[in-house]
Protein backbone atom coordinates (compact mmCIF):
# COMPACT_ATOMS: atom_id res chain seq x y z
CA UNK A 1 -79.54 -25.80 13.07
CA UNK A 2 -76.86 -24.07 11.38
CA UNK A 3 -76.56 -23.91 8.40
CA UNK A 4 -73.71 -25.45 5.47
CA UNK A 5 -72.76 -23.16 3.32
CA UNK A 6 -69.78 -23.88 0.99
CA UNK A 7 -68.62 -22.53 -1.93
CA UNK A 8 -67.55 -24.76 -4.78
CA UNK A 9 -65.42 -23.23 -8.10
CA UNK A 10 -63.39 -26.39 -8.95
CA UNK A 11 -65.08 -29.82 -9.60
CA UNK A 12 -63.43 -33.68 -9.84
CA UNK A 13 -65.34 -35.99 -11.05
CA UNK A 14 -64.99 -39.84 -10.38
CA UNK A 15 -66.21 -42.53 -12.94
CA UNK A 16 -65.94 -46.25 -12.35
CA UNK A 17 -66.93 -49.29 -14.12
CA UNK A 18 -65.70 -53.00 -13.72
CA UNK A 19 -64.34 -54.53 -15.90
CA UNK A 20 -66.87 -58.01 -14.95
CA UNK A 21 -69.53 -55.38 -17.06
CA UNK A 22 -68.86 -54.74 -20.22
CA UNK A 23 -72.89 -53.03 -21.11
CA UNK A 24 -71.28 -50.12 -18.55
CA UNK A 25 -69.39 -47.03 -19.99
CA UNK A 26 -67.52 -44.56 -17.88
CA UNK A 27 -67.72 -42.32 -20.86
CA UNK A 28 -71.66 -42.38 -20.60
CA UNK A 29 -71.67 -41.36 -16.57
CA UNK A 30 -68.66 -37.92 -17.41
CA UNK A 31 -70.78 -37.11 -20.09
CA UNK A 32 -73.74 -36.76 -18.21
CA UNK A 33 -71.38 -35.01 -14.92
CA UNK A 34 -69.53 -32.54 -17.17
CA UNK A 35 -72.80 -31.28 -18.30
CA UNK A 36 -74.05 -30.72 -15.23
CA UNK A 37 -70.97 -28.96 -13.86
CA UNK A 38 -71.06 -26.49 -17.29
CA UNK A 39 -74.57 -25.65 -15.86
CA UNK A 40 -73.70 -24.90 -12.67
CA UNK A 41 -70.31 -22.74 -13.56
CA UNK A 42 -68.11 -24.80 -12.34
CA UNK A 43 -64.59 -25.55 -13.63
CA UNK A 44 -63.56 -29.11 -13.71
CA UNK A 45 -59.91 -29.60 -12.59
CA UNK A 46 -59.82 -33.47 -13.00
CA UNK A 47 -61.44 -36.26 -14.04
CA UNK A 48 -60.45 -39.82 -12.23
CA UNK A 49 -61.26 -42.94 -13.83
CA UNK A 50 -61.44 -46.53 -12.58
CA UNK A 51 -61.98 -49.91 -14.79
CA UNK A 52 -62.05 -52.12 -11.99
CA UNK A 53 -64.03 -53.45 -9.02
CA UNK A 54 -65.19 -51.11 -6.16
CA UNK A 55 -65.05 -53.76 -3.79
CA UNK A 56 -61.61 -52.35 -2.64
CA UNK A 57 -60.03 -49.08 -2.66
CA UNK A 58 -57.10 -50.00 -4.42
CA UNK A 59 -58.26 -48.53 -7.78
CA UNK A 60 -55.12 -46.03 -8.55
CA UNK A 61 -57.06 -43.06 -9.94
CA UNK A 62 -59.44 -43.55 -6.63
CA UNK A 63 -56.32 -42.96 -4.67
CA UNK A 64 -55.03 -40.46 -6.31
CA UNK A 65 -58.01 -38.16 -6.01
CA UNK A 66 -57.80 -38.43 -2.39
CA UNK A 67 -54.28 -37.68 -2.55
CA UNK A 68 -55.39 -34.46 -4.77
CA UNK A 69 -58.16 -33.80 -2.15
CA UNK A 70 -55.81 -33.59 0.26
CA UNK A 71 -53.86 -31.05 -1.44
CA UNK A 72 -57.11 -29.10 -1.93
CA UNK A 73 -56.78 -29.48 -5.71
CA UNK A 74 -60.57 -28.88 -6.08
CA UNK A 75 -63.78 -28.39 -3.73
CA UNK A 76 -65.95 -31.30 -4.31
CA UNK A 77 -66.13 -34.34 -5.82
CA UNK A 78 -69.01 -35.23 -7.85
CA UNK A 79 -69.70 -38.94 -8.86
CA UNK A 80 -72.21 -41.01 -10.46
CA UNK A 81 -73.68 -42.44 -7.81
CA UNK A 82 -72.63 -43.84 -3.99
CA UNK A 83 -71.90 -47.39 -5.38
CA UNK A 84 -69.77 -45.64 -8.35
CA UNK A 85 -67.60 -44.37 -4.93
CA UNK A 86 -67.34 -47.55 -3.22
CA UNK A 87 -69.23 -50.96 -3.14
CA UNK A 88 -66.89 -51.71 0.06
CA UNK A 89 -69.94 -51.86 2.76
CA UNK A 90 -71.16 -48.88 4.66
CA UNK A 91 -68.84 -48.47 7.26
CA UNK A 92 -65.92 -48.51 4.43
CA UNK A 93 -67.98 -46.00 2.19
CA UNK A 94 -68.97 -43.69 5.42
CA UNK A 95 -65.39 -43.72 5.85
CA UNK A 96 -64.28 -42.41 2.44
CA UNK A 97 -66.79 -39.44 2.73
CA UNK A 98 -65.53 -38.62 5.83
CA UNK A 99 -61.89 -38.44 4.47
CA UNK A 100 -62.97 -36.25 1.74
CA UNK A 101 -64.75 -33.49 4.70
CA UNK A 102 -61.59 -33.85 6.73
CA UNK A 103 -59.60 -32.41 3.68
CA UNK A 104 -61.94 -29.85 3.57
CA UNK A 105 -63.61 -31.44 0.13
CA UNK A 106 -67.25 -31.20 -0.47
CA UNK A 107 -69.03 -34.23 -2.09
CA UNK A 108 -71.96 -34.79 -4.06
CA UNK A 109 -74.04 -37.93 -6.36
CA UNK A 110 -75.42 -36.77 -9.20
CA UNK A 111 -78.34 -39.56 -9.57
CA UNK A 112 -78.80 -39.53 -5.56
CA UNK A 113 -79.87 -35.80 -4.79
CA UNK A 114 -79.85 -36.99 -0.85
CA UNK A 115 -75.96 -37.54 -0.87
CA UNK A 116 -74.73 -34.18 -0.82
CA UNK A 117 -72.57 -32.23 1.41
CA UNK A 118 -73.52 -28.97 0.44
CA UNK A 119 -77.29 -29.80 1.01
CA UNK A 120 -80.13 -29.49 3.66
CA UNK A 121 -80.11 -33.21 4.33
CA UNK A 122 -76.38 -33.84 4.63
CA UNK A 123 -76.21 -34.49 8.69
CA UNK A 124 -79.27 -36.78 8.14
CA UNK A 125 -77.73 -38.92 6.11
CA UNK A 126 -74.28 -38.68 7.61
CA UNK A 127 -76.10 -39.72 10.96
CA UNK A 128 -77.94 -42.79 9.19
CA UNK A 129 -74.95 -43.61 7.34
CA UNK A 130 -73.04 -43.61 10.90
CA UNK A 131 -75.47 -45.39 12.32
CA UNK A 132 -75.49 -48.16 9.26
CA UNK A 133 -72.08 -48.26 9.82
CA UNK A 134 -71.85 -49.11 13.18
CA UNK A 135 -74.36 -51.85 12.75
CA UNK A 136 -72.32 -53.04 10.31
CA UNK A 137 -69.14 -53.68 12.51
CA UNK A 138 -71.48 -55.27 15.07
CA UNK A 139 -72.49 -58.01 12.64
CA UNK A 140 -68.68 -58.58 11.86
CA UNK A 141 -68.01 -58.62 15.46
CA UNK A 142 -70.36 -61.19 16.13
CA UNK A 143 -69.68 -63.52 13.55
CA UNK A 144 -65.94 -62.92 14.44
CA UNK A 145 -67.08 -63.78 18.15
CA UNK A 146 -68.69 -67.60 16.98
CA UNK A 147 -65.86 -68.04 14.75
CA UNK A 148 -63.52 -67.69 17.80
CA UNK A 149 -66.27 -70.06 19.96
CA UNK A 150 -65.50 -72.79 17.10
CA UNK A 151 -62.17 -72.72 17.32
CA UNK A 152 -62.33 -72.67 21.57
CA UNK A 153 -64.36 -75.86 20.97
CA UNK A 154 -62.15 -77.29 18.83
CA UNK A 155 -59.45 -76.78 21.11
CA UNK A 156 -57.32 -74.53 18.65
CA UNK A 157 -57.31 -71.45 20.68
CA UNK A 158 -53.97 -71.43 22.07
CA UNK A 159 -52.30 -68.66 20.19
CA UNK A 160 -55.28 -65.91 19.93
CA UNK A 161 -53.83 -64.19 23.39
CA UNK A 162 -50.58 -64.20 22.08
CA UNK A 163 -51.55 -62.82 18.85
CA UNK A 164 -54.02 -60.22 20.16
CA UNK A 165 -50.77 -59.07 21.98
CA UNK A 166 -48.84 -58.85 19.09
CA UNK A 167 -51.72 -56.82 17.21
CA UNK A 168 -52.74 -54.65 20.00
CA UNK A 169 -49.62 -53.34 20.21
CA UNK A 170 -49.35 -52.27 16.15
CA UNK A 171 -53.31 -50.61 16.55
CA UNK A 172 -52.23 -47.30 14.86
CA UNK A 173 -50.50 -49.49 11.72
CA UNK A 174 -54.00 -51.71 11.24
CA UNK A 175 -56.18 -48.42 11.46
CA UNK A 176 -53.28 -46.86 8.47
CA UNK A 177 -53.28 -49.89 6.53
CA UNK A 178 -56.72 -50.41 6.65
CA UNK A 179 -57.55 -46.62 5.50
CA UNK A 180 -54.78 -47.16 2.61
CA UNK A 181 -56.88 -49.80 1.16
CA UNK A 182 -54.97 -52.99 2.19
CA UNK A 183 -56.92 -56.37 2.57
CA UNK A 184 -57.14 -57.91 6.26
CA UNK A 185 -54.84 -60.93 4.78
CA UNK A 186 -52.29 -58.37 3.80
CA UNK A 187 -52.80 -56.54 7.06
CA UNK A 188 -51.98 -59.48 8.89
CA UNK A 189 -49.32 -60.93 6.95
CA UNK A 190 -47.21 -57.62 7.63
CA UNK A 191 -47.88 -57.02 11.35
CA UNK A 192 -48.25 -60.96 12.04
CA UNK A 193 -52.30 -61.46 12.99
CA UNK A 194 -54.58 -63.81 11.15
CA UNK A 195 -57.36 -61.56 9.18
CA UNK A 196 -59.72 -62.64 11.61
CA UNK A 197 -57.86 -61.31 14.35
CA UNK A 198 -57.12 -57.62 12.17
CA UNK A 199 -60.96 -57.51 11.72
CA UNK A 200 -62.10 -58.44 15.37
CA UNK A 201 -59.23 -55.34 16.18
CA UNK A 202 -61.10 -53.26 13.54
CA UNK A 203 -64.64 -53.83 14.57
CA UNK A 204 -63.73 -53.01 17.96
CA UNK A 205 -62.54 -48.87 17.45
């Protein structure tokens, strides 16, 4: 197996809290990340901060730093832990990692020593992540699938092959919407799908 070898000089860090816990301080997590960057040498370039829910990814400072990673502001990203990243499922999370190696970023937790880039086990846990993932979109899929057979037996069925028509043809816009954060209701409102027809088209890539 070959090897990953990076090389990592400037540091972001990513704190989030919601704002449902008030017992939780981002200001306890950077303290804790800043020290362990000083011990390693490495310069910390920015620090993004989110007060809100990570049941979405449209916290602005979480946006941002991919924006920033993008740019190749810095060479990894080093947060609290995966659920400080995302709380968005696994597939939504897997995705978000996979963003931040496409920009060339490196990522790291500091509480789960497992989730790291730059280490021996990264493919093994990208794989189980992947394979998580995919599990995950089955399970929507199929509860998509009986929600459809409800509405067959109900006899309210009668638009879905227009609609799918209508979606299919607007794939690429779903897939950029979906990346930029954007709920399935608001996904469908602008390209003119119900949500469960924008997640049925997701599940299916």
């Amino acid at each position: 197996m070959k090897k990953h070898i990076s090389v990592i000089g400037k540091v972001a860090l990513y704190a989030r809290v919601s704002t449902k816990d008030g017992r939780q301080d981002t200001e306890n997590q950077l303290l804790e990340l800043r020290e362990y960057c000083a011990k390693q040498g490495w310069e910390i370039v920015g620090e993004y901060v989110d007060h809100e829910s990570g049941g979405h990814s449209r916290r602005p400072h979480f946006q941002q730093m991919f924006a920033d990673a993008r740019a190749r502001k810095f060479d990894l990203v080093l947060f609290w832990s995966l659920d400080r990243l995302s709380r968005e499922g696994v597939s939504a999370t897997l995705g978000h990692l996979e963003r931040l190696t496409d920009s060339g970023v490196e990522w790291r937790s500091f509480t789960e020593q497992y989730l790291d880039s730059c280490g021996v086990f990264r493919d093994a846990v990208l794989s189980i992540l992947a394979t998580i993932a995919k599990q995950e979109r089955i399970r929507r899929s199929e509860r998509a699938s009986a929600a459809i057979a409800k509405l067959r037996r109900q006899g309210k069925t009668d638009h879905l092959g227009r609609k799918r028509l209508v979606i299919g043809a607007k794939l690429e816009t779903v897939r950029r919407l979906h990346a930029e954060g954007l709920s399935l209701r608001k996904i469908g409102a602008k390209v003119g799908a119900s949500p469960m027809t924008v997640q049925r088209v997701l599940s299916a890539r």
